[in-house]
Protein backbone atom coordinates (compact mmCIF):
# COMPACT_ATOMS: atom_id res chain seq x y z
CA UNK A 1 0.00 0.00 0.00
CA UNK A 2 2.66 2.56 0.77
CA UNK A 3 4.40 1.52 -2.59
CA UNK A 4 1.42 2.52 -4.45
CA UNK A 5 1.24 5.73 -2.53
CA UNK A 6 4.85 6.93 -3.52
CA UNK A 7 4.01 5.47 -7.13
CA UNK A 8 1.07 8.25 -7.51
CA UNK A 9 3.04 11.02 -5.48
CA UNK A 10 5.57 10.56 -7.73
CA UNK A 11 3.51 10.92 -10.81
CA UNK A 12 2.09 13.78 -9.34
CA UNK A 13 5.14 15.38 -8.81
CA UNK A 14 6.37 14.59 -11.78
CA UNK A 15 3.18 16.09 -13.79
CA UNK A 16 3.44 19.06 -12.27
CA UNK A 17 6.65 19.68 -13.36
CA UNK A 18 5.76 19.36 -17.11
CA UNK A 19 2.95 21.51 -16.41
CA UNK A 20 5.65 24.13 -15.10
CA UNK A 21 8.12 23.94 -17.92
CA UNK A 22 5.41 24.15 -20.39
CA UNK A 23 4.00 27.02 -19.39
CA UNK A 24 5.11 29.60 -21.79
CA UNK A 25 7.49 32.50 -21.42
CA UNK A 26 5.89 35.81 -20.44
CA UNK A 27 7.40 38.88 -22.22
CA UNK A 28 9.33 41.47 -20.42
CA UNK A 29 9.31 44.98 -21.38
CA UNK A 30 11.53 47.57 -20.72
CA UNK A 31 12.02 51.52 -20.89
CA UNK A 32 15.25 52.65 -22.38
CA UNK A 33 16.43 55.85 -21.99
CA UNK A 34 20.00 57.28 -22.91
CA UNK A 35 21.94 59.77 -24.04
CA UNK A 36 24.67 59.89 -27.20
CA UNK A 37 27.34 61.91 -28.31
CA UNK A 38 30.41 63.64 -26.52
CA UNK A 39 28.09 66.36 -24.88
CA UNK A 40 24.42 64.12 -25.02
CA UNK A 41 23.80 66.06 -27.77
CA UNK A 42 21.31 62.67 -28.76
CA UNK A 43 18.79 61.55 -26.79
CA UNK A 44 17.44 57.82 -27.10
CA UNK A 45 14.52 56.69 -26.18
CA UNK A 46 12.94 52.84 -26.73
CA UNK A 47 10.81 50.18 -25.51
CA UNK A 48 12.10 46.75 -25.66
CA UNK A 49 10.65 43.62 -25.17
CA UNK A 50 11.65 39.80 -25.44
CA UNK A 51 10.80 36.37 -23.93
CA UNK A 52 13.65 35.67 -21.68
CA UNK A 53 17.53 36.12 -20.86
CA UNK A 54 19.05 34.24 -23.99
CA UNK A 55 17.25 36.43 -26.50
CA UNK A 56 17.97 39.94 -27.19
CA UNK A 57 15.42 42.43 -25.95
CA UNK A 58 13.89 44.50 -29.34
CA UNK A 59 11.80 47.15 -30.00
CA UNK A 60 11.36 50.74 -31.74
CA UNK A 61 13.76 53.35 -31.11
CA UNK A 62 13.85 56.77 -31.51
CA UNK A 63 17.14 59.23 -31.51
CA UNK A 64 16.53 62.64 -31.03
CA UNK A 65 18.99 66.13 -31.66
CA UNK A 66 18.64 67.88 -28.45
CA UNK A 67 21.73 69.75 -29.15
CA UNK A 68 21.81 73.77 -29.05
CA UNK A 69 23.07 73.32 -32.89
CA UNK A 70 19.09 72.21 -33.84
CA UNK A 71 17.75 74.25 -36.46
CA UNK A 72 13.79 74.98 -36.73
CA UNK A 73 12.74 70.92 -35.57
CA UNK A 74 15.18 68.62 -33.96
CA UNK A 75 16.42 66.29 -36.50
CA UNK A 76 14.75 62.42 -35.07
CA UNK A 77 15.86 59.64 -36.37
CA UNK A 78 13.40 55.97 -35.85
CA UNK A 79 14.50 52.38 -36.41
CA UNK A 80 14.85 49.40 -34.30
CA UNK A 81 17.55 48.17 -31.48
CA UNK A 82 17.72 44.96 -30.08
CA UNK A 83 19.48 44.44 -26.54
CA UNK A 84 21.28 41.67 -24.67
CA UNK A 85 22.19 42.14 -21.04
CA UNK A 86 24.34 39.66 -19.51
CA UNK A 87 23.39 37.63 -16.28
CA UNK A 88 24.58 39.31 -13.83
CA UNK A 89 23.58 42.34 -15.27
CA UNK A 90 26.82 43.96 -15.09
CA UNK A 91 27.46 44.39 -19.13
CA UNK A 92 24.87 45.27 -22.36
CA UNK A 93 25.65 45.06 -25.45
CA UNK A 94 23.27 46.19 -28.33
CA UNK A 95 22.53 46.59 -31.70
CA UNK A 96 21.17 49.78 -33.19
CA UNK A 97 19.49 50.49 -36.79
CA UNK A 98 19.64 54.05 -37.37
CA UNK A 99 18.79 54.64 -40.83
CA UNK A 100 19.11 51.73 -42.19
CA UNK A 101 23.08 51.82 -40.66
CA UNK A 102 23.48 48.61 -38.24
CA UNK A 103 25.82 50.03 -34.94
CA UNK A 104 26.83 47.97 -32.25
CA UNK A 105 27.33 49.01 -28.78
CA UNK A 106 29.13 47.74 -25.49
CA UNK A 107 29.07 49.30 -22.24
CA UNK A 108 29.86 48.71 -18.50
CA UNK A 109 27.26 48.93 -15.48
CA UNK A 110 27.85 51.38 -12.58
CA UNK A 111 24.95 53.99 -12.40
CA UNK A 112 23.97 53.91 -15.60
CA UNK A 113 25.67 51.24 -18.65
CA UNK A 114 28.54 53.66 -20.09
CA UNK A 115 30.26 52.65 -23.23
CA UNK A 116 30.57 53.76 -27.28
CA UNK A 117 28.66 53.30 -29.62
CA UNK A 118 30.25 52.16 -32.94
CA UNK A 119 29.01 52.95 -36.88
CA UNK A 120 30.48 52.17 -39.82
CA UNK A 121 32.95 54.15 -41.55
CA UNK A 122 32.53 57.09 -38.82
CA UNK A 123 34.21 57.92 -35.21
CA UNK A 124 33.20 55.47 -32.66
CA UNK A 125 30.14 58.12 -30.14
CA UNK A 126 29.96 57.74 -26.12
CA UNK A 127 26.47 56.25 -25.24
CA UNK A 128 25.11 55.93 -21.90
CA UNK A 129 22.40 53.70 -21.19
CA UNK A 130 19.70 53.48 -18.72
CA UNK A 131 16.74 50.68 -17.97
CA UNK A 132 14.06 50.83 -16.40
């Protein structure tokens, strides 16, 4: 009789843990809000979102001229980046579309993830980086 106790205990046990890993992933979404250029002459703004830690984070982003050198409109630039943080969180490293242009980015936690942003065929741009 106990046998057949620990036979259905176990089966319970074991069907609720297929029941937890197939329960899907729920989407996180975060605010991202930065700053770009050698006087933050650039602000960033996105929304990401993704499934979980091994996929990058991606949503719209939006780069605005907030630099005393605007004329009439700030100039605004929209396209996509797509985010990886590391586990611990201590380093992000990202990919930005800005015009079509594909830029990568690293940077360092303390505050705020500091590090440069990089574009083809012009001079690499400090980028800080903050999450909400």
């Amino acid at each position: 009789m106990k046998t057949g106790r620990r036979e259905i205990v176990r089966a319970a046990v074991q069907l609720a843990l297929l029941g937890a890993l197939a329960t899907p992933a729920v989407a996180e979404t975060r605010e991202v809000l930065g700053y770009a250029g050698v006087l933050g002459e650039w602000e960033l703004t996105a929304n990401v979102t993704g499934d979980d830690s091994t996929k990058p984070l991606v949503g719209p982003l939006t780069m605005t001229h907030v630099g005393i050198c605007t004329v009439d409109s700030p100039e605004e630039k929209n396209d996509e980046i797509r985010l990886q943080i590391s586990q611990p969180a201590s380093r992000i490293s990202a990919t930005l579309l800005l015009d079509g242009v594909e830029c990568t980015y690293s940077g360092r936690l303390s505050d705020f993830y500091s590090g440069t942003m990089n574009c083809p065929a012009r001079a690499p741009v400090p980028l800080k980086i903050w999450l909400k």
